[in-house]
ModelCIF file with pLDDT and N, C-alpha, C, O atoms, coordinates in Angstrom:
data_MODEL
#
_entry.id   MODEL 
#
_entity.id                         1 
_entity.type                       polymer 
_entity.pdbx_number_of_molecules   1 
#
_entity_poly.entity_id                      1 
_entity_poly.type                           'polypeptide(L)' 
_entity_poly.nstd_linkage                   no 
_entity_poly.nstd_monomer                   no 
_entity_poly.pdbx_seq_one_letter_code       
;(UNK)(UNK)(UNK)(UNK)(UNK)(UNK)(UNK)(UNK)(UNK)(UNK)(UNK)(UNK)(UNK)(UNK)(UNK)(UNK)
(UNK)(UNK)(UNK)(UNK)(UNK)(UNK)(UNK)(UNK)(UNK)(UNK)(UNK)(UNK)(UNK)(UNK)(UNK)(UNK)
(UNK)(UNK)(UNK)(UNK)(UNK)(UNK)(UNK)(UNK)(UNK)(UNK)(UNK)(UNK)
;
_entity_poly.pdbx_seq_one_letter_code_can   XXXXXXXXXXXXXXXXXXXXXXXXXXXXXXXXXXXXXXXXXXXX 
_entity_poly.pdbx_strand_id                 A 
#
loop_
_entity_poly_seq.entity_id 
_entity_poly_seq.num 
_entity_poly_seq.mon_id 
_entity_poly_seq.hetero 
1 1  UNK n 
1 2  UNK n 
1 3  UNK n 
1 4  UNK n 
1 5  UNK n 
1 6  UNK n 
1 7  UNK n 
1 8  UNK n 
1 9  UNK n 
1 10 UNK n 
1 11 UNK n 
1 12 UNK n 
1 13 UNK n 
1 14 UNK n 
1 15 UNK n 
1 16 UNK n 
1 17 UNK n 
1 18 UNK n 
1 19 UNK n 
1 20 UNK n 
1 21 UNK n 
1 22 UNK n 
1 23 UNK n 
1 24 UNK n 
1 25 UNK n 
1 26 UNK n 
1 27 UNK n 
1 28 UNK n 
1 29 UNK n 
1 30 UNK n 
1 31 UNK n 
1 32 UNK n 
1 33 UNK n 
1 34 UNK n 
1 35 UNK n 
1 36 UNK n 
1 37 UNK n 
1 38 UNK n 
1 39 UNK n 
1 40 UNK n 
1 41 UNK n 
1 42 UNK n 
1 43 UNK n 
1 44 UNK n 
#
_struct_asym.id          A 
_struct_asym.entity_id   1 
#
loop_
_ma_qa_metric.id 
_ma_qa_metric.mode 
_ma_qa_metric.name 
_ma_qa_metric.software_group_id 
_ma_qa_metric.type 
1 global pLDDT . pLDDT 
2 local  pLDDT . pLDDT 
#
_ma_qa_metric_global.metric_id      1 
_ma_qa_metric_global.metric_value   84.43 
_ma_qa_metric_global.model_id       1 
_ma_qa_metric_global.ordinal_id     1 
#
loop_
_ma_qa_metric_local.label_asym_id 
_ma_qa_metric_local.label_comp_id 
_ma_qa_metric_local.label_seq_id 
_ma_qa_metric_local.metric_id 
_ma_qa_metric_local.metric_value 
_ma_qa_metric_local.model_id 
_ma_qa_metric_local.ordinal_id 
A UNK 1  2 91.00 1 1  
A UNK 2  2 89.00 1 2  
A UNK 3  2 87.00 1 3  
A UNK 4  2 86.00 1 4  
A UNK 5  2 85.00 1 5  
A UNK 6  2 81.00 1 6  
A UNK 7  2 83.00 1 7  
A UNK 8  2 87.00 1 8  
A UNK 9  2 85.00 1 9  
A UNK 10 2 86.00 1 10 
A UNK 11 2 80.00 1 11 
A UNK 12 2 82.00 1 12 
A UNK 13 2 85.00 1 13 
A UNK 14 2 88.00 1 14 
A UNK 15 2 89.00 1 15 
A UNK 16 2 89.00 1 16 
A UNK 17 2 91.00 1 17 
A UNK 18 2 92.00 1 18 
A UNK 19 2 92.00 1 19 
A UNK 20 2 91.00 1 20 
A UNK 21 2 89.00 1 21 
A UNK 22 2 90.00 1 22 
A UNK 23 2 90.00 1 23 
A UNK 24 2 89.00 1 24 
A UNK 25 2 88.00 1 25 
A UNK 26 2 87.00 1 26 
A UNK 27 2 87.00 1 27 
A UNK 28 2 83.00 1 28 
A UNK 29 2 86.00 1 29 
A UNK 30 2 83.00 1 30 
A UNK 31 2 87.00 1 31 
A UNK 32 2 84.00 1 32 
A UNK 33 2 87.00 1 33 
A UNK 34 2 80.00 1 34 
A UNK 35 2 80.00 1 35 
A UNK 36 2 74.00 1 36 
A UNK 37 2 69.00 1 37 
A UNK 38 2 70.00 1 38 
A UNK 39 2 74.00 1 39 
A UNK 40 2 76.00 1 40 
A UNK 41 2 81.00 1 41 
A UNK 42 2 80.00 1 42 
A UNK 43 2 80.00 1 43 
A UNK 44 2 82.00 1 44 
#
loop_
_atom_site.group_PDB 
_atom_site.id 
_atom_site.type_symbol 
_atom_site.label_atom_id 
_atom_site.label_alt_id 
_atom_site.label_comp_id 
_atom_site.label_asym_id 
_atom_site.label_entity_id 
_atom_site.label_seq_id 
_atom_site.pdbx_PDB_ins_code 
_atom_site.Cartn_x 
_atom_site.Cartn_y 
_atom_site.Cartn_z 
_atom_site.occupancy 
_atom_site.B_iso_or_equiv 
_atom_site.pdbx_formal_charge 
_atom_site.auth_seq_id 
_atom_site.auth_comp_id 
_atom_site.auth_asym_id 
_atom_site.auth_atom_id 
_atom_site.pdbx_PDB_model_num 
ATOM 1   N N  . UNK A 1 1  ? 90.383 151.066 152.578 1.00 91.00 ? 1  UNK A N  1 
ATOM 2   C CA . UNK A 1 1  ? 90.730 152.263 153.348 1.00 91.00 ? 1  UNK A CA 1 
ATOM 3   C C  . UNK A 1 1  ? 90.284 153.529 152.612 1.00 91.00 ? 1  UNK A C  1 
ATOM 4   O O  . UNK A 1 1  ? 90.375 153.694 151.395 1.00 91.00 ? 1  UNK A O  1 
ATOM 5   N N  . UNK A 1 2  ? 89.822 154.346 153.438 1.00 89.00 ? 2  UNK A N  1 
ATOM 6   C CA . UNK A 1 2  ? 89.064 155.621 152.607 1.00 89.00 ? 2  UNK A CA 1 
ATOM 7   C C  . UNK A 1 2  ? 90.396 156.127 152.129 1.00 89.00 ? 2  UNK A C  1 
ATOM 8   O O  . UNK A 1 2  ? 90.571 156.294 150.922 1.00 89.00 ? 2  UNK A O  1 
ATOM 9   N N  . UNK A 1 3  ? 91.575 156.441 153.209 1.00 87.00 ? 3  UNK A N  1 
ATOM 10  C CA . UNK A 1 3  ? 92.299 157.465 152.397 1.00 87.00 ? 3  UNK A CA 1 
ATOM 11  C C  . UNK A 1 3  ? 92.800 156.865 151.106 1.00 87.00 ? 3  UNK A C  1 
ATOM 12  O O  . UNK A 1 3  ? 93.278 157.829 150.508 1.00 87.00 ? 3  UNK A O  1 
ATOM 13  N N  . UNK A 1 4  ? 92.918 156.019 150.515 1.00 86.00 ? 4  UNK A N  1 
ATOM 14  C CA . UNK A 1 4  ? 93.228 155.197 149.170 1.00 86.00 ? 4  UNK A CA 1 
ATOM 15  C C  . UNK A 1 4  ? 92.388 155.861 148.323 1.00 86.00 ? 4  UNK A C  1 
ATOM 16  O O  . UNK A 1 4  ? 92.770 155.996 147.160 1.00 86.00 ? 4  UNK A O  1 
ATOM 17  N N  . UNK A 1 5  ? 91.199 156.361 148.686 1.00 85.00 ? 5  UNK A N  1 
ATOM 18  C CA . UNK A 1 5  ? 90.118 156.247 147.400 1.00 85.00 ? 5  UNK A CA 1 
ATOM 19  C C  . UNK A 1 5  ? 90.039 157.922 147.693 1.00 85.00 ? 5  UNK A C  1 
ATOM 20  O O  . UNK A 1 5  ? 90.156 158.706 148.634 1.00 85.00 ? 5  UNK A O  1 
ATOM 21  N N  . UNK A 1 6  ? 89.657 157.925 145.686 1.00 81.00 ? 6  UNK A N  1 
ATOM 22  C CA . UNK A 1 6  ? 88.830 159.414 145.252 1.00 81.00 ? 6  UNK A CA 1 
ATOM 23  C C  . UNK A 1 6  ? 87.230 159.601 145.111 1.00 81.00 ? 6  UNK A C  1 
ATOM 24  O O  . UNK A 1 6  ? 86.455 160.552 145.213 1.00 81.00 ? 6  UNK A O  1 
ATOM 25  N N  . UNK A 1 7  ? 87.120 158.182 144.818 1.00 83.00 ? 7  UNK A N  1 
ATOM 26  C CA . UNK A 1 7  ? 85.727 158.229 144.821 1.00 83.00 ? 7  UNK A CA 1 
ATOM 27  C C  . UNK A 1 7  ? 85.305 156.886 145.001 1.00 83.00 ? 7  UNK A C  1 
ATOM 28  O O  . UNK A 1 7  ? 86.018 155.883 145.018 1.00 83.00 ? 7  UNK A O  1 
ATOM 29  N N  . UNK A 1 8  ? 83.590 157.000 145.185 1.00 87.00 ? 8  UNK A N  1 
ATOM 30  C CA . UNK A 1 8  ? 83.043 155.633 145.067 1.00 87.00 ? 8  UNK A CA 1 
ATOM 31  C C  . UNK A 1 8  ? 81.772 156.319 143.959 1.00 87.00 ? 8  UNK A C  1 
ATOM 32  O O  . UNK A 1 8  ? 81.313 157.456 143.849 1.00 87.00 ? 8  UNK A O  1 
ATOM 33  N N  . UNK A 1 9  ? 81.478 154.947 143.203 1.00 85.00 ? 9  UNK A N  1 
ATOM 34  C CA . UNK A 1 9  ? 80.568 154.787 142.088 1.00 85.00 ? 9  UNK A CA 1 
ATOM 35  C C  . UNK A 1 9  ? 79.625 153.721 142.568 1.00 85.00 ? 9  UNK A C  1 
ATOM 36  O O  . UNK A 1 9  ? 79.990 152.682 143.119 1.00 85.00 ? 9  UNK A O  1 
ATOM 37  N N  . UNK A 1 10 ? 78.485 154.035 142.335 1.00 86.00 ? 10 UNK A N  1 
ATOM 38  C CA . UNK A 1 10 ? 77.270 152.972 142.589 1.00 86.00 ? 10 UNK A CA 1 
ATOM 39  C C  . UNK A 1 10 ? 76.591 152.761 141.613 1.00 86.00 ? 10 UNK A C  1 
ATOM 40  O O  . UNK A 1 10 ? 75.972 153.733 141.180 1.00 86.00 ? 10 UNK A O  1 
ATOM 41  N N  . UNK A 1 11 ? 76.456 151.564 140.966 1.00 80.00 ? 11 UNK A N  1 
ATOM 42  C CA . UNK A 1 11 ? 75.294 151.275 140.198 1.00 80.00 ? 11 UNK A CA 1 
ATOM 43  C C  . UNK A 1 11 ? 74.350 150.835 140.380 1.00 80.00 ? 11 UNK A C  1 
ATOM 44  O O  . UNK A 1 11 ? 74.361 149.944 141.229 1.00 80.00 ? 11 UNK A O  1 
ATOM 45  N N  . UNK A 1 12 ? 73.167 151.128 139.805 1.00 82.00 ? 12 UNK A N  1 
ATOM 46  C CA . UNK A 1 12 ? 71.750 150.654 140.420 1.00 82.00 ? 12 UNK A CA 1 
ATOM 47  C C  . UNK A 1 12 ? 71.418 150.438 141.732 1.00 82.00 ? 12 UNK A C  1 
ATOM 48  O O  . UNK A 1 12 ? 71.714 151.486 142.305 1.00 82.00 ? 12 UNK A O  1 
ATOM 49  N N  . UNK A 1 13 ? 70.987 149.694 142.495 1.00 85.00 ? 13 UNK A N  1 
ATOM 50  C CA . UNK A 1 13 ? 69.928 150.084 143.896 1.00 85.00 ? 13 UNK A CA 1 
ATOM 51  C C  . UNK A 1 13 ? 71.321 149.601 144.800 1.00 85.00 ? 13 UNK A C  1 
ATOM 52  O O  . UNK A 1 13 ? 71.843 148.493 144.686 1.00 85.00 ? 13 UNK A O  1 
ATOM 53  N N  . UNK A 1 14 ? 71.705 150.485 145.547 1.00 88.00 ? 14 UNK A N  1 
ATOM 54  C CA . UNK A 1 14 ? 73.189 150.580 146.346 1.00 88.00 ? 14 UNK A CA 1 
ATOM 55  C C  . UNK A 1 14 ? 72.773 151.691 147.571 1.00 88.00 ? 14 UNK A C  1 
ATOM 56  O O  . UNK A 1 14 ? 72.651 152.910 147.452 1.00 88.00 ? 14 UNK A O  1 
ATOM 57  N N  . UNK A 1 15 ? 72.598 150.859 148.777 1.00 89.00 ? 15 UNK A N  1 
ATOM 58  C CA . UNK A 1 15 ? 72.152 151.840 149.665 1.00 89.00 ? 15 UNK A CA 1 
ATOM 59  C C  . UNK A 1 15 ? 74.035 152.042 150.259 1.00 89.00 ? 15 UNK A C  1 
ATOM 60  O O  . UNK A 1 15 ? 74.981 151.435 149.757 1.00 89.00 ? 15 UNK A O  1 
ATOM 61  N N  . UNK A 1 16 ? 74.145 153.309 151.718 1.00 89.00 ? 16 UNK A N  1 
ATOM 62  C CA . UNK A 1 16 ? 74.820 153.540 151.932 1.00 89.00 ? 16 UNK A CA 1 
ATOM 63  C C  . UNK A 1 16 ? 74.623 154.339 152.973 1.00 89.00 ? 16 UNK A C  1 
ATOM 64  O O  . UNK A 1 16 ? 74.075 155.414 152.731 1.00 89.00 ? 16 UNK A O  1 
ATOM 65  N N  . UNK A 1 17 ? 75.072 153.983 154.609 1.00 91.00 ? 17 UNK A N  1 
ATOM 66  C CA . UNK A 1 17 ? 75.311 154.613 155.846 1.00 91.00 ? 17 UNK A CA 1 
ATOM 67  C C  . UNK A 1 17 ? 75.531 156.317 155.847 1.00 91.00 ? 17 UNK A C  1 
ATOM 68  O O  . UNK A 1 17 ? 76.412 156.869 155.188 1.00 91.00 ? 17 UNK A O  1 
ATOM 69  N N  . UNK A 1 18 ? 74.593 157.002 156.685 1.00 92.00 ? 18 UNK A N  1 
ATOM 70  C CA . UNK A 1 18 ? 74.590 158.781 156.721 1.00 92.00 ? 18 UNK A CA 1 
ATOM 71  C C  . UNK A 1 18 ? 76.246 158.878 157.156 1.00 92.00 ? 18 UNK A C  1 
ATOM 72  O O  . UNK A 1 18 ? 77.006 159.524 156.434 1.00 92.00 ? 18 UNK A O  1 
ATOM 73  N N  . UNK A 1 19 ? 76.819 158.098 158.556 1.00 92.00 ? 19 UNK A N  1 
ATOM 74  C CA . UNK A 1 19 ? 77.791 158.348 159.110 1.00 92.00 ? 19 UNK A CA 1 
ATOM 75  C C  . UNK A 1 19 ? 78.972 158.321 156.982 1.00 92.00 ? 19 UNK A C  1 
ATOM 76  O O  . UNK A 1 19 ? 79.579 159.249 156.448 1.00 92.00 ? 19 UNK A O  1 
ATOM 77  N N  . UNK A 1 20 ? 78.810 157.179 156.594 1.00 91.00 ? 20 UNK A N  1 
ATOM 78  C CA . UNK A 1 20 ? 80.208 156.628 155.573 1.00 91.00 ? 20 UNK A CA 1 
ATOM 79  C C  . UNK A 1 20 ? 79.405 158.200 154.903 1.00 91.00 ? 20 UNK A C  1 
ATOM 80  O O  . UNK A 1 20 ? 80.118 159.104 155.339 1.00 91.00 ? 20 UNK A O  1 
ATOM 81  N N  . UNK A 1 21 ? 78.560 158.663 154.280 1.00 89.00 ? 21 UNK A N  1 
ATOM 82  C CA . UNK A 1 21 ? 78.299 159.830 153.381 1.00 89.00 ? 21 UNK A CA 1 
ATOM 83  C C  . UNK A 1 21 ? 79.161 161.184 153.517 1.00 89.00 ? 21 UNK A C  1 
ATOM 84  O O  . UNK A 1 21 ? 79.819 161.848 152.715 1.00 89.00 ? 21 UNK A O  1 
ATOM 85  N N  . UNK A 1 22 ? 78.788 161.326 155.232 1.00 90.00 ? 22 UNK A N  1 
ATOM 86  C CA . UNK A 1 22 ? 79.509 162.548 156.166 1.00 90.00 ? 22 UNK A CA 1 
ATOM 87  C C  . UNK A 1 22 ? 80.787 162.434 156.028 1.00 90.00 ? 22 UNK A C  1 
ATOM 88  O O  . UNK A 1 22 ? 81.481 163.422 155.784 1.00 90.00 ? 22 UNK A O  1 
ATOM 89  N N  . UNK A 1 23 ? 81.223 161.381 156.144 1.00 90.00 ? 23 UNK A N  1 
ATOM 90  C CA . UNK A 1 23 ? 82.721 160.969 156.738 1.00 90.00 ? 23 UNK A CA 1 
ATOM 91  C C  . UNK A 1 23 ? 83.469 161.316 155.272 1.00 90.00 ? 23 UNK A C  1 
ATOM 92  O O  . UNK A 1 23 ? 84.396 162.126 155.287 1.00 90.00 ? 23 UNK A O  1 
ATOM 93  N N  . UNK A 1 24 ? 82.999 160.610 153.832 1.00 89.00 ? 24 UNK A N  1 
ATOM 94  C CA . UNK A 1 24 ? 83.208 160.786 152.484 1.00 89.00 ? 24 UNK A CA 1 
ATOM 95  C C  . UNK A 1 24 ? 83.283 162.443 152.444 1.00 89.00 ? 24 UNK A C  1 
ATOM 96  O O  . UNK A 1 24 ? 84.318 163.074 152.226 1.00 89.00 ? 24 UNK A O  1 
ATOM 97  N N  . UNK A 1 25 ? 82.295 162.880 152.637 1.00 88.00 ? 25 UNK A N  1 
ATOM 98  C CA . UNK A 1 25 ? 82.480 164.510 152.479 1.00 88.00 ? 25 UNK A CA 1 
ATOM 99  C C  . UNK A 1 25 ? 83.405 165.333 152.974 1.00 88.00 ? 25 UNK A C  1 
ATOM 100 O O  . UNK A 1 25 ? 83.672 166.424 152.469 1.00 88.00 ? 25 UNK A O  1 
ATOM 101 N N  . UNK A 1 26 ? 83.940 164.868 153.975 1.00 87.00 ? 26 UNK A N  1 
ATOM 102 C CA . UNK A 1 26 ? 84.746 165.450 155.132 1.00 87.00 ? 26 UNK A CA 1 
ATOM 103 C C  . UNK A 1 26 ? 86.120 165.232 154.362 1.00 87.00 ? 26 UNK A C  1 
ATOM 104 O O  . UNK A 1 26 ? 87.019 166.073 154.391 1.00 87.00 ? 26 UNK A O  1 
ATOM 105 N N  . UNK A 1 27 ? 86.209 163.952 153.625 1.00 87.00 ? 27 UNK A N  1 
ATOM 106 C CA . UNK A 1 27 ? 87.800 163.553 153.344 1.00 87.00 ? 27 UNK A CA 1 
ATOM 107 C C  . UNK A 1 27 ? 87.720 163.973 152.013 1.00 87.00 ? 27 UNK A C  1 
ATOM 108 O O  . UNK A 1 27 ? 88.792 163.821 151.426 1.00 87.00 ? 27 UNK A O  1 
ATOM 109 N N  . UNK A 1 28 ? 86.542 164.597 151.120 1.00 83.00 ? 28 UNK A N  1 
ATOM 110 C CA . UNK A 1 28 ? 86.806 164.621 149.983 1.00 83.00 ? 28 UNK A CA 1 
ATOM 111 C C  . UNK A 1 28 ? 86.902 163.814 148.984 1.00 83.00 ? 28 UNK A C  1 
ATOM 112 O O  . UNK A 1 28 ? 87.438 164.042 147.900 1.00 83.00 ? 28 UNK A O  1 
ATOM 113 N N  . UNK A 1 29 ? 86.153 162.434 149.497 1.00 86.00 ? 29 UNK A N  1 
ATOM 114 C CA . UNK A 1 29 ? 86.013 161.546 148.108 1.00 86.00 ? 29 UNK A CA 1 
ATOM 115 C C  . UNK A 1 29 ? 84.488 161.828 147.840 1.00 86.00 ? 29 UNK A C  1 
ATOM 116 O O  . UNK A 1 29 ? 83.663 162.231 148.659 1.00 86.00 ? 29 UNK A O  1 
ATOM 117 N N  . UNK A 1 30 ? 84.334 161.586 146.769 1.00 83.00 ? 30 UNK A N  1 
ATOM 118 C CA . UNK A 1 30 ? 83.227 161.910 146.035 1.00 83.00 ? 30 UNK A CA 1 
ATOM 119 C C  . UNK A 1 30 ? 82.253 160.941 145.729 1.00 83.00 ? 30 UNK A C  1 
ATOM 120 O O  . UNK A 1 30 ? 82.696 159.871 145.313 1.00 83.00 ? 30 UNK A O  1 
ATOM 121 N N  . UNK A 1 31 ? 80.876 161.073 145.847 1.00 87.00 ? 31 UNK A N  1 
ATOM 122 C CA . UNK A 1 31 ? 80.130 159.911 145.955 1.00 87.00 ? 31 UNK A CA 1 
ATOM 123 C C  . UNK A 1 31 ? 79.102 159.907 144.512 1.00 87.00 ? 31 UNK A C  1 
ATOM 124 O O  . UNK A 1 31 ? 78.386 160.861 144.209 1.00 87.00 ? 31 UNK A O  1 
ATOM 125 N N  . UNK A 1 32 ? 79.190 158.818 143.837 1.00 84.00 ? 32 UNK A N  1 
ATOM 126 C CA . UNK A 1 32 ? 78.376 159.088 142.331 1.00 84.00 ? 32 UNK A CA 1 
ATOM 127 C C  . UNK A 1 32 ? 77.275 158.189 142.395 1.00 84.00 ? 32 UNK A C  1 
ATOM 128 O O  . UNK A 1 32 ? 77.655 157.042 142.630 1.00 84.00 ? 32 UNK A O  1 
ATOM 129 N N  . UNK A 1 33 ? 76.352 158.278 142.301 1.00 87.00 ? 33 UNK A N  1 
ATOM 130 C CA . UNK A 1 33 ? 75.272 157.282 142.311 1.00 87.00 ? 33 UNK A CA 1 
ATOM 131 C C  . UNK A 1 33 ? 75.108 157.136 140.390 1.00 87.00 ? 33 UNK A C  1 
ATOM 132 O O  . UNK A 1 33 ? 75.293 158.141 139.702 1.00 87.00 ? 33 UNK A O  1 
ATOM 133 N N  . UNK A 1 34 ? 74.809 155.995 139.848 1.00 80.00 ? 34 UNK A N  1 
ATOM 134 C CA . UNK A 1 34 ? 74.955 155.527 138.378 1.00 80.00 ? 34 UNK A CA 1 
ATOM 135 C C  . UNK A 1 34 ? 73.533 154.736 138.228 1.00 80.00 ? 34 UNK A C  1 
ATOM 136 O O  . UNK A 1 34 ? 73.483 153.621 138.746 1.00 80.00 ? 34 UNK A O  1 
ATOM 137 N N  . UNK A 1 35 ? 72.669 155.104 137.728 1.00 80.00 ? 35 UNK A N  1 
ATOM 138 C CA . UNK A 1 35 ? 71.577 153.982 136.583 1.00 80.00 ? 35 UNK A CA 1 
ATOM 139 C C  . UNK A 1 35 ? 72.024 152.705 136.347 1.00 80.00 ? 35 UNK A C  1 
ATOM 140 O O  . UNK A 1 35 ? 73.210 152.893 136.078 1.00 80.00 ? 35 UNK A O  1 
ATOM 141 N N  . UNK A 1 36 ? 71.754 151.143 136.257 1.00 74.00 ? 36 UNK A N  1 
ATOM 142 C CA . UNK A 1 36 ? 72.593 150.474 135.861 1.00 74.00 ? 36 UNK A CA 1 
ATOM 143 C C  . UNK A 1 36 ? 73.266 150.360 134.740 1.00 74.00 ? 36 UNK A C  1 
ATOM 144 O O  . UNK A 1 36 ? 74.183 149.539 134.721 1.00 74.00 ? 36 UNK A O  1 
ATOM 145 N N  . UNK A 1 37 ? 72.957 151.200 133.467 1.00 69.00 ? 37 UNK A N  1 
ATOM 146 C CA . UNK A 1 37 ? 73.604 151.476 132.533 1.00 69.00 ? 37 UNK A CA 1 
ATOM 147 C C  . UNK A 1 37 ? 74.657 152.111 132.793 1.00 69.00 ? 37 UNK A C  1 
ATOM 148 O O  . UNK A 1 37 ? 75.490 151.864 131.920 1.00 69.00 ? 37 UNK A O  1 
ATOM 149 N N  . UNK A 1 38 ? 75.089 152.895 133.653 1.00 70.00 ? 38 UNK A N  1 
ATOM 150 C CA . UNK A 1 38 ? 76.033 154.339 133.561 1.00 70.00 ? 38 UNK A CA 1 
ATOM 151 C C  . UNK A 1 38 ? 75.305 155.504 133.344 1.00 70.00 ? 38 UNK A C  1 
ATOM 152 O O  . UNK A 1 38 ? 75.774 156.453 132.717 1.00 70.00 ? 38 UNK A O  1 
ATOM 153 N N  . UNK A 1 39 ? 74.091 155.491 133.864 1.00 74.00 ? 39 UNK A N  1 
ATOM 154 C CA . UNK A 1 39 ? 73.650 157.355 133.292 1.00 74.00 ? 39 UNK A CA 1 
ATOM 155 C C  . UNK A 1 39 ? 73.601 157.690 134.860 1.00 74.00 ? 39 UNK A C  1 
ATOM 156 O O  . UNK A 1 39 ? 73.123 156.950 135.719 1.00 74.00 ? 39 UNK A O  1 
ATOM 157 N N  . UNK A 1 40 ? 74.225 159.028 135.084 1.00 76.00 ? 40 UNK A N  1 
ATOM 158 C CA . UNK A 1 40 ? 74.367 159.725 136.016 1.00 76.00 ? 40 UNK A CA 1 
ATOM 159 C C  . UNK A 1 40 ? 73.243 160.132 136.621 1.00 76.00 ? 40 UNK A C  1 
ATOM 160 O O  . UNK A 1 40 ? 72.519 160.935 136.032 1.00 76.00 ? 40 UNK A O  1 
ATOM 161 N N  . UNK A 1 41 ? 72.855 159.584 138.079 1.00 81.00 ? 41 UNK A N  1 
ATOM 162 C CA . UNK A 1 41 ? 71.967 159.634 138.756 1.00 81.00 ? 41 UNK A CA 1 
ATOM 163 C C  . UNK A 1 41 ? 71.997 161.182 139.664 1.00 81.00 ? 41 UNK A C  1 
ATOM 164 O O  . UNK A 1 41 ? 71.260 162.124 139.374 1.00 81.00 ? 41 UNK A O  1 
ATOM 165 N N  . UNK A 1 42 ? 72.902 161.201 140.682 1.00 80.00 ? 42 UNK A N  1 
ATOM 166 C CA . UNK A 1 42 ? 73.196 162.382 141.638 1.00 80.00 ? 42 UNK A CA 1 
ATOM 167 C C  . UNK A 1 42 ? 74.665 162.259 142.069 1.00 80.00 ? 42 UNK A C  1 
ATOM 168 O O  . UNK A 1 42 ? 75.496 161.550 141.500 1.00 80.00 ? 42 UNK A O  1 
ATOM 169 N N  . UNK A 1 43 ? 74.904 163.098 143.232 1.00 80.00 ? 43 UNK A N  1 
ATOM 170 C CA . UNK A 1 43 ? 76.052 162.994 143.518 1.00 80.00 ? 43 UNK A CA 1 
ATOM 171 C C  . UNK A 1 43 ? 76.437 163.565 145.057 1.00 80.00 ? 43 UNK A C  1 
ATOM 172 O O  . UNK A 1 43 ? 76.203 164.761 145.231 1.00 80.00 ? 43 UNK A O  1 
ATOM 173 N N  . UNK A 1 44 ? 76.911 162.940 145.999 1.00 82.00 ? 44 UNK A N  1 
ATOM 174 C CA . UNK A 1 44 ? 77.223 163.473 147.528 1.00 82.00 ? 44 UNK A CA 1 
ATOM 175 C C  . UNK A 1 44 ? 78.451 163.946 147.305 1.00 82.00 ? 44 UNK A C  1 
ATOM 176 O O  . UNK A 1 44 ? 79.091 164.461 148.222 1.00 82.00 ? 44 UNK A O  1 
#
């Protein structure tokens, strides 16, 4: 359930729906895209 969550974290090649991006933005969880190491890629 979105309202549960603050964020989502992705590591390495992790695609993800425009609608779930919009919808994330709207509620304020935060979207992190991650390198498969952990190095900070971008962020929605």
């Amino acid at each position: 359930p979105l309202h549960l969550l603050g964020g989502i974290v992705c590591f390495g090649t992790v695609g993800m729906s425009p609608a779930l991006m919009g919808h994330c933005a709207e509620l304020g969880v935060r979207i992190s895209f991650m390198g498969r190491n952990g190095r900070f890629l971008a962020r929605v």
